[in-house]
C-alpha atoms as a PDB file:
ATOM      1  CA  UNK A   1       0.000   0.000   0.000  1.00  0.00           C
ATOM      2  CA  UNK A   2       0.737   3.519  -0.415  1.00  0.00           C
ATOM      3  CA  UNK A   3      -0.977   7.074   0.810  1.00  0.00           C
ATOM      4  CA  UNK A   4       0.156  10.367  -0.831  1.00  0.00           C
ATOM      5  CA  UNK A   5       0.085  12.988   0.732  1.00  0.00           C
ATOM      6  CA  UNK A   6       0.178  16.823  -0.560  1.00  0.00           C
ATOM      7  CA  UNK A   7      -0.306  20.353   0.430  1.00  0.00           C
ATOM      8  CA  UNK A   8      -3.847  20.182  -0.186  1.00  0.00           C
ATOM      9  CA  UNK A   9      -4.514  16.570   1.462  1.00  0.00           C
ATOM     10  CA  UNK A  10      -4.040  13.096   0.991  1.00  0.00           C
ATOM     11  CA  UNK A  11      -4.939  10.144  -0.296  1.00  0.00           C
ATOM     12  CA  UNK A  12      -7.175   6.844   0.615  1.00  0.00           C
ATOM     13  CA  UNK A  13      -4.735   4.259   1.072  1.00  0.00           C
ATOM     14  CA  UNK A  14      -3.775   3.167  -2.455  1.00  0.00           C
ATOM     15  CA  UNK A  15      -3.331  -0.796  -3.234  1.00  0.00           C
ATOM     16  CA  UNK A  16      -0.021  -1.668  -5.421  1.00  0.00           C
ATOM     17  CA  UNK A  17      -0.866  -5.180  -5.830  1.00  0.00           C
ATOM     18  CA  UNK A  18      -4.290  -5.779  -7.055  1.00  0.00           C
ATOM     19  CA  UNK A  19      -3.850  -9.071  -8.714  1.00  0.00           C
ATOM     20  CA  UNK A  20      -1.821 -10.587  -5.533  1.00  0.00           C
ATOM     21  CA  UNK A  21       1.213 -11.109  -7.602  1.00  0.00           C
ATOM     22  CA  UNK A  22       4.644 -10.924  -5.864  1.00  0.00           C
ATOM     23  CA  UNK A  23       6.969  -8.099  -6.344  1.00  0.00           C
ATOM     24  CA  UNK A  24       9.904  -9.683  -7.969  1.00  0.00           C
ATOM     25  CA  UNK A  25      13.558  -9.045  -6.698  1.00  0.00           C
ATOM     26  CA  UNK A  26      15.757  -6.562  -8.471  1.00  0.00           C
ATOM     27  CA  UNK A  27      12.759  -5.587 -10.938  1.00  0.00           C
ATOM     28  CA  UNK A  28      11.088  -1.785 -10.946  1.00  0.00           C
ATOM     29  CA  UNK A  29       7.884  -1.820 -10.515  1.00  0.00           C
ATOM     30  CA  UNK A  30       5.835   1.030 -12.332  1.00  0.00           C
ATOM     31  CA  UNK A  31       2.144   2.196 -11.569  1.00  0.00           C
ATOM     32  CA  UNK A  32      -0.049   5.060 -12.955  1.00  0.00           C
ATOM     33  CA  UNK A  33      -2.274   6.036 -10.543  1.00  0.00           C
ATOM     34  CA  UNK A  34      -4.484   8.882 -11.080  1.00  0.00           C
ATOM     35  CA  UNK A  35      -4.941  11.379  -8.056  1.00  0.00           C
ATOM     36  CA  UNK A  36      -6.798  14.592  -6.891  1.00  0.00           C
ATOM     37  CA  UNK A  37      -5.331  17.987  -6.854  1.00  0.00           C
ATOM     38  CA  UNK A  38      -3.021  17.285  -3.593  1.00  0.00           C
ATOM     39  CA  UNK A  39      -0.971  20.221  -4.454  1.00  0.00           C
ATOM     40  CA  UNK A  40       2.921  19.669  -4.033  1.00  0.00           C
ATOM     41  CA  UNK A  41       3.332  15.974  -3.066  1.00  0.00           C
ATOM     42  CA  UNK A  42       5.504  16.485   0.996  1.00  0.00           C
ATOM     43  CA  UNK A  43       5.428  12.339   2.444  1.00  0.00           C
ATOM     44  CA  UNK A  44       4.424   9.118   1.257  1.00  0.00           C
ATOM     45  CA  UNK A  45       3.278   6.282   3.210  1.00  0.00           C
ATOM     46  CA  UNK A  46       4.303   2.628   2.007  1.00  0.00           C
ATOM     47  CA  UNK A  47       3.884  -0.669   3.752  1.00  0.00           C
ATOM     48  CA  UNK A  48       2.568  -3.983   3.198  1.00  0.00           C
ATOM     49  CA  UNK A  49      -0.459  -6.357   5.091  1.00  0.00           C
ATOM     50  CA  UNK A  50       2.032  -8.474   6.157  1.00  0.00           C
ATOM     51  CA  UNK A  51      -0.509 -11.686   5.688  1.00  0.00           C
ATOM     52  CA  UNK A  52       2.259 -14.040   4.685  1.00  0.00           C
ATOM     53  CA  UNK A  53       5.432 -14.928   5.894  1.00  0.00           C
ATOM     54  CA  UNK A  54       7.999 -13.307   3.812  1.00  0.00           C
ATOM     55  CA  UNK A  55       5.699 -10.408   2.120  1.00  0.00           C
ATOM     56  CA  UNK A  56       8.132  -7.567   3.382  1.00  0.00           C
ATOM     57  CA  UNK A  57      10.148  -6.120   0.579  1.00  0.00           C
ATOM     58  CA  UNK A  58      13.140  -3.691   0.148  1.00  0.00           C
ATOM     59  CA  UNK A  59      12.085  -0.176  -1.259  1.00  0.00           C
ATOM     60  CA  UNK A  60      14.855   1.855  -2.222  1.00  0.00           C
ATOM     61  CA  UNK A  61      12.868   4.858  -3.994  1.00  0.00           C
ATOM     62  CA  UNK A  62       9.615   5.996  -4.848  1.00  0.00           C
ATOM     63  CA  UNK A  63       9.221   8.651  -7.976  1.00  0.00           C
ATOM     64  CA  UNK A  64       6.008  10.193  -8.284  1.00  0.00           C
ATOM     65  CA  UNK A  65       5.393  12.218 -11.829  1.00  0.00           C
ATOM     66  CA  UNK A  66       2.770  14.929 -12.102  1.00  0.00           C
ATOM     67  CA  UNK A  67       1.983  13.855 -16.138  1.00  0.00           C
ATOM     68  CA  UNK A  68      -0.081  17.565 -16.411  1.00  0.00           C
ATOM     69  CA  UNK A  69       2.939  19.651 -15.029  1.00  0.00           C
ATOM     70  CA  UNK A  70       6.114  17.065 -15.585  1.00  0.00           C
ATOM     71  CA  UNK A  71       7.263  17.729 -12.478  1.00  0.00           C
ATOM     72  CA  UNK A  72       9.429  14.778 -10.262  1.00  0.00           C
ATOM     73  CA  UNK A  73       9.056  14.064  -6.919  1.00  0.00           C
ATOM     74  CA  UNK A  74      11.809  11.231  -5.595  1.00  0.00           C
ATOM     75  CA  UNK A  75      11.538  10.274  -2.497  1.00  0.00           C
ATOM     76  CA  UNK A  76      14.233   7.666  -1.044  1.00  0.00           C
ATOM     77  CA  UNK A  77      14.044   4.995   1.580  1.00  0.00           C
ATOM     78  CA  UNK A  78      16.294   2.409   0.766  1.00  0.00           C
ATOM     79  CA  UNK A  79      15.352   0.109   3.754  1.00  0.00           C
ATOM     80  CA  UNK A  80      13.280  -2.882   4.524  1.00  0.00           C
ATOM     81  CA  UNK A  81       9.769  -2.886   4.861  1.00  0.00           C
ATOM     82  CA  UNK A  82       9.565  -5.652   6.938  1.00  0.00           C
ATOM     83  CA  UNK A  83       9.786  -5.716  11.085  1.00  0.00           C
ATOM     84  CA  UNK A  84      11.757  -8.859  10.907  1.00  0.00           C
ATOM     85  CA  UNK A  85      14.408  -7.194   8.397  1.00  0.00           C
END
């Protein structure tokens, strides 16, 4: 999951994995997700249910890219999303 959050609000929580597949290792994983007017993105939120052993996963960065303006938002993390990590 993911929640955006902006100047002007946030999001719902967003689901990245709608067909249950697995997040594969060492692969980049792109999603187009289209938002409301948050105004300039400030934090996101990312985490998983944690339902099965071994769901956590390593997020090193998260770009967001406003497609109307072009602008870039990186945000880095580079740790393990996963208590047991």
């Amino acid at each position: 999951f993911i929640q955006i959050y902006g100047q002007k609000g946030r999001t719902d929580e967003i689901l990245l994995n709608p067909n249950n597949k697995w997040f594969k290792p060492g692969i980049i994983e792109k999603f187009r997700i289209e938002l409301p007017d948050l105004g300039r993105f400030y934090k996101i939120r990312a985490w998983h249910d944690r339902r099965s052993p071994g769901s956590g996963w390593h997020l090193e960065r998260m770009t967001l890219v406003n497609t109307l303006t072009k602008d870039k938002y990186n945000f880095n993390c580079n740790r393990w999303l996963d208590a047991n990590e």
